[in-house]
Protein backbone atom coordinates (compact mmCIF):
# COMPACT_ATOMS: atom_id res chain seq x y z
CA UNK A 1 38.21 65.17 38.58
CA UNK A 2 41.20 65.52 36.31
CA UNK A 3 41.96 62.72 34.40
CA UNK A 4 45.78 61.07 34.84
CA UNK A 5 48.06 61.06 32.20
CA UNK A 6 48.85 57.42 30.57
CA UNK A 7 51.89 57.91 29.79
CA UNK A 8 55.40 58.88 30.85
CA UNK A 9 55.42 62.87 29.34
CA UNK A 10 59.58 62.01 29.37
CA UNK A 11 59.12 59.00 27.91
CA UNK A 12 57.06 60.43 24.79
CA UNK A 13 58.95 63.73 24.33
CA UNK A 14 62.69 61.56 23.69
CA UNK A 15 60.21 59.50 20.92
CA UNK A 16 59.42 62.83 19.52
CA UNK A 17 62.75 64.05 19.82
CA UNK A 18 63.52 61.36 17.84
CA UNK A 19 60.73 61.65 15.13
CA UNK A 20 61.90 65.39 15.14
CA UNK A 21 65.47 64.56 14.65
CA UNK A 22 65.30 62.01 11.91
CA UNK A 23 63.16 63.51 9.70
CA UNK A 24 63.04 67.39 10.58
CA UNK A 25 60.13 70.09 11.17
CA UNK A 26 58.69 70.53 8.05
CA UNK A 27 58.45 66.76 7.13
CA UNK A 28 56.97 65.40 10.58
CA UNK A 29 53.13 65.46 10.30
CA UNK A 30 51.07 65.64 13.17
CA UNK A 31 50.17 61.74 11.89
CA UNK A 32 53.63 60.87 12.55
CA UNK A 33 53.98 62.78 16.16
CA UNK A 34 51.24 60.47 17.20
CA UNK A 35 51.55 57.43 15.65
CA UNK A 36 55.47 57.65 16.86
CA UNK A 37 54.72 58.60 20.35
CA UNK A 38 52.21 56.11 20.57
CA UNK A 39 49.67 58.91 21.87
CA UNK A 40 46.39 60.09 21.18
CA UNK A 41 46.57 63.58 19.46
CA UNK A 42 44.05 64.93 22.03
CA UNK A 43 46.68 63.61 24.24
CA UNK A 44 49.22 65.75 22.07
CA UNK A 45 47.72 68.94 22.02
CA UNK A 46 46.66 68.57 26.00
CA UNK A 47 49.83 67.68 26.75
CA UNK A 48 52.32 69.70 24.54
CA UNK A 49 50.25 72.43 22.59
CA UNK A 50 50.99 72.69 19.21
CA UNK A 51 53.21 70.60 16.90
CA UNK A 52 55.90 74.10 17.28
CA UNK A 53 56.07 74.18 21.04
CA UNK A 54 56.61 70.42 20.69
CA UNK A 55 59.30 71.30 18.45
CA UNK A 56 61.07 74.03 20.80
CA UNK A 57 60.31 71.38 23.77
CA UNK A 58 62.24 68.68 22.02
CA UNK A 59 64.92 70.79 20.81
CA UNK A 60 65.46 71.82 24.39
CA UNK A 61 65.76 68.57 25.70
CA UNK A 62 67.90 67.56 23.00
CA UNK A 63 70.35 70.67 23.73
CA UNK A 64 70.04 69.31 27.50
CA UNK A 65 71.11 65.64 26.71
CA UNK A 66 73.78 66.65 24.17
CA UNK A 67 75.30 69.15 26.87
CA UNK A 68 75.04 66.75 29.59
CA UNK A 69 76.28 63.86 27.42
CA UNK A 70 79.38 66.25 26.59
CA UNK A 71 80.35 67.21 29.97
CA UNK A 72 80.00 63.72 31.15
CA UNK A 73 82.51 62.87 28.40
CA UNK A 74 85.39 64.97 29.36
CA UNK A 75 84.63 64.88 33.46
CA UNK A 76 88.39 63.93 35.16
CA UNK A 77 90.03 64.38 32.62
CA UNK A 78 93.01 66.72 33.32
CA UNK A 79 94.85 66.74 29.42
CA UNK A 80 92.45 70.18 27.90
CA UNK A 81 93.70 68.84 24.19
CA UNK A 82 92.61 64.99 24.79
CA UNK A 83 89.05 66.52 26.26
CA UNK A 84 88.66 68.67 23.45
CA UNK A 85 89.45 65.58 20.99
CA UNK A 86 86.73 63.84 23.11
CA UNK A 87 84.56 66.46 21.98
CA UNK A 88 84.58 66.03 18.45
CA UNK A 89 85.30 62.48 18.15
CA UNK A 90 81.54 62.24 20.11
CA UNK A 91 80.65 63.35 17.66
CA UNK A 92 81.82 60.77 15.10
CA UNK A 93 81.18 57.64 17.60
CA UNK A 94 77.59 57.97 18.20
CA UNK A 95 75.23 55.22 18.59
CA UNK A 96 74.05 53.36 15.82
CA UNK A 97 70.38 53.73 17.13
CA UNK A 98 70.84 57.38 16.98
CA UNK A 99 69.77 59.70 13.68
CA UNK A 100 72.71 60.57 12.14
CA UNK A 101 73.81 64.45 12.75
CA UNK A 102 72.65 66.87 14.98
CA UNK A 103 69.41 67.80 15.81
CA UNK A 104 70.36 71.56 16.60
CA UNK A 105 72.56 71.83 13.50
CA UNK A 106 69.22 70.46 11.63
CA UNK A 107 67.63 73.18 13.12
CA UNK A 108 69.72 75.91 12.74
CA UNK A 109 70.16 74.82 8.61
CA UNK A 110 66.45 74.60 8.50
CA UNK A 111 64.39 76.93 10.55
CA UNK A 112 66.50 79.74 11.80
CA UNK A 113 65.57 82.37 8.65
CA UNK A 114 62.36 82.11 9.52
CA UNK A 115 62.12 80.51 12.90
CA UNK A 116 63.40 83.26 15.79
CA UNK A 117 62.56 80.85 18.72
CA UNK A 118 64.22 77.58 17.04
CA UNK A 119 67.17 79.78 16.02
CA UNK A 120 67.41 81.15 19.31
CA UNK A 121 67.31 77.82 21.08
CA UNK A 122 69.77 76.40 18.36
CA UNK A 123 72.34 79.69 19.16
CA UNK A 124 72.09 79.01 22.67
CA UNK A 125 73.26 75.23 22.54
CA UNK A 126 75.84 76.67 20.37
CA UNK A 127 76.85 79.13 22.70
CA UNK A 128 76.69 76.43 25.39
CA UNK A 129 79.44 74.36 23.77
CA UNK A 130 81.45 76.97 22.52
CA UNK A 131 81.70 78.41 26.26
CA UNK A 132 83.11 74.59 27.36
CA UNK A 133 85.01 75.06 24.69
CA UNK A 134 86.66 78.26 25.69
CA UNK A 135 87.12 77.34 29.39
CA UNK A 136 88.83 73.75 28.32
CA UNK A 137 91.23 75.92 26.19
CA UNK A 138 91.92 78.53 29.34
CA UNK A 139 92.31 75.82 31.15
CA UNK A 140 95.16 74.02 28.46
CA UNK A 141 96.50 77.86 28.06
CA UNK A 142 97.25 78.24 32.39
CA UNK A 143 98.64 74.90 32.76
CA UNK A 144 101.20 75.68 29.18
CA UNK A 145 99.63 72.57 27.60
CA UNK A 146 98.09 74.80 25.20
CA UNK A 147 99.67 77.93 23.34
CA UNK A 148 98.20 81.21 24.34
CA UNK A 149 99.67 82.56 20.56
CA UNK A 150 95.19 82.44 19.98
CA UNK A 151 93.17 84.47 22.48
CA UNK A 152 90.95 81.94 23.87
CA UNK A 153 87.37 83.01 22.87
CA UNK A 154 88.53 83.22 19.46
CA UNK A 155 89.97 79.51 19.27
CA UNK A 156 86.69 78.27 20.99
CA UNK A 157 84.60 80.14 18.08
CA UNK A 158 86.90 78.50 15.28
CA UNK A 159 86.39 74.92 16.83
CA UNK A 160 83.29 74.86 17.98
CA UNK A 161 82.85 76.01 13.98
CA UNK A 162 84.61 73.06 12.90
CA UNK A 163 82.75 70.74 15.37
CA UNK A 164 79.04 72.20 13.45
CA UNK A 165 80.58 71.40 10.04
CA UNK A 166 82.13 67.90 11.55
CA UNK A 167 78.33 67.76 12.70
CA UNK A 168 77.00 68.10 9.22
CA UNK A 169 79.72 65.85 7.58
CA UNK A 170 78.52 62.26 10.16
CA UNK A 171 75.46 63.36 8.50
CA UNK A 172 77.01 63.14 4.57
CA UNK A 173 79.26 60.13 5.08
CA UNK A 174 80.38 56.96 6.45
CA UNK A 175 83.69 57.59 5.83
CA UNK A 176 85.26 56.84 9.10
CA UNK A 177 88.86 57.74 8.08
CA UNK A 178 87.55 61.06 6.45
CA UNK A 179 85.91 61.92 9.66
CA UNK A 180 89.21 61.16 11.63
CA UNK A 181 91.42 63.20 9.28
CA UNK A 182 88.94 66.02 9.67
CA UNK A 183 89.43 66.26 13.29
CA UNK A 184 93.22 65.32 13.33
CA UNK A 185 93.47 68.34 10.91
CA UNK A 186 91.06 70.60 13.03
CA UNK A 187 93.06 69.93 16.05
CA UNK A 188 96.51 70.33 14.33
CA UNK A 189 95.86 74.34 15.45
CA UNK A 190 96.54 73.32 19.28
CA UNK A 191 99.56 71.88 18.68
C-alpha cells in the first residue's frame, strides 16, 4: 500500500519557489531545497524528480501567480492607461516578504543561453503579459483614450520591455522616486 504524502505538495513547491527566487538555480543546493521545504530529499526526488524539473515546476507556478496576480490588479477597471500604470507600479509595490525582482526575469538573465526549457517557460510568461498588454492598449486605442499614432503590438512589445528592465531595476535599488520617474517617463509615450 502506497504510502501518503506528509505534506501539502502546494504548500512545499511556493517554499521552493521561494528558495528558487531568492537565490537562483545555480546557487540553490539540493541541501537548501530540503532543508527550506522542510522535506525529506527522498521526499524530493519522489515527489518532484530532479532539482531541474523542480525548477521548471516552480517557475511555472510563479508565471501562474504573477499572471493571476496581474489580471486581478487591473479587473473593473475601465481607464486602459491607469490599468497599464497598475501594471508597472506592481511591480514597484510588492510585498516586503517577497524576493526582490522577478523570478522569470532571473531566469531569463540566467539560464536561457543554455537552458531551452527555462527560456521557453520564461518567453512564454513574457508573451503572456505582453499579450494583456496589447489588448489593454486596443482596448485604450477603440475607446480614443489612447492614440492609435503606434500599432498596438508594437507599443505592447516596447512596454512590456520597459516593465522587464523596471523588473531588474526593484532588484538594483530602493530608490522609490527613481522607480516612479521610470514609469512616469515610460508611460509619457501614451499620452
Amino acid at each position: 500500500m502506497a504510502r501518503s504524502k506528509e505534506f501539502d505538495i502546494d504548500d512545499v513547491l511556493l517554499k521552493a519557489m521561494t528558495i528558487f527566487w531568492q537565490q537562483g538555480y545555480e546557487k540553490t543546493s539540493m541541501q537548501d531545497l530540503v532543508a527550506g521545504m522542510g522535506i525529506h530529499k527522498r521526499s524530493m526526488y519522489d515527489t518532484f524528480g530532479d532539482k531541474h524539473t523542480l525548477y521548471i515546476k516552480a517557475l511555472e507556478r510563479f508565471a501562474a501567480l504573477q499572471s493571476s496576480r496581474l489580471e486581478s490588479r487591473i479587473e473593473g477597471i475601465t481607464s486602459a492607461k491607469a490599468a497599464i500604470r497598475l501594471l508597472f507600479e506592481a511591480t514597484v509595490h510588492r510585498s516586503e516578504a517577497e524576493p526582490k525582482g522577478c523570478m522569470l526575469v532571473n531566469t531569463a538573465v540566467e539560464l536561457s543561453a543554455h537552458d531551452p526549457e527555462a527560456a521557453e517557460r520564461a518567453n512564454e510568461a513574457f508573451l503572456n503579459t505582453e499579450r494583456l498588454m496589447e489588448q489593454l492598449i486596443l482596448h485604450g486605442q477603440e475607446t480614443g483614450e489612447l492614440s492609435s499614432r503606434h500599432a498596438a503590438p508594437a507599443l505592447a512589445a516596447y512596454l512590456h520591455n520597459a516593465l522587464v528592465g523596471l523588473r531588474v531595476m526593484v532588484k538594483a535599488t530602493g530608490d522609490a522616486g527613481k522607480l516612479q520617474t521610470i514609469i512616469d517617463t515610460t508611460l509619457a509615450v501614451l499620452d
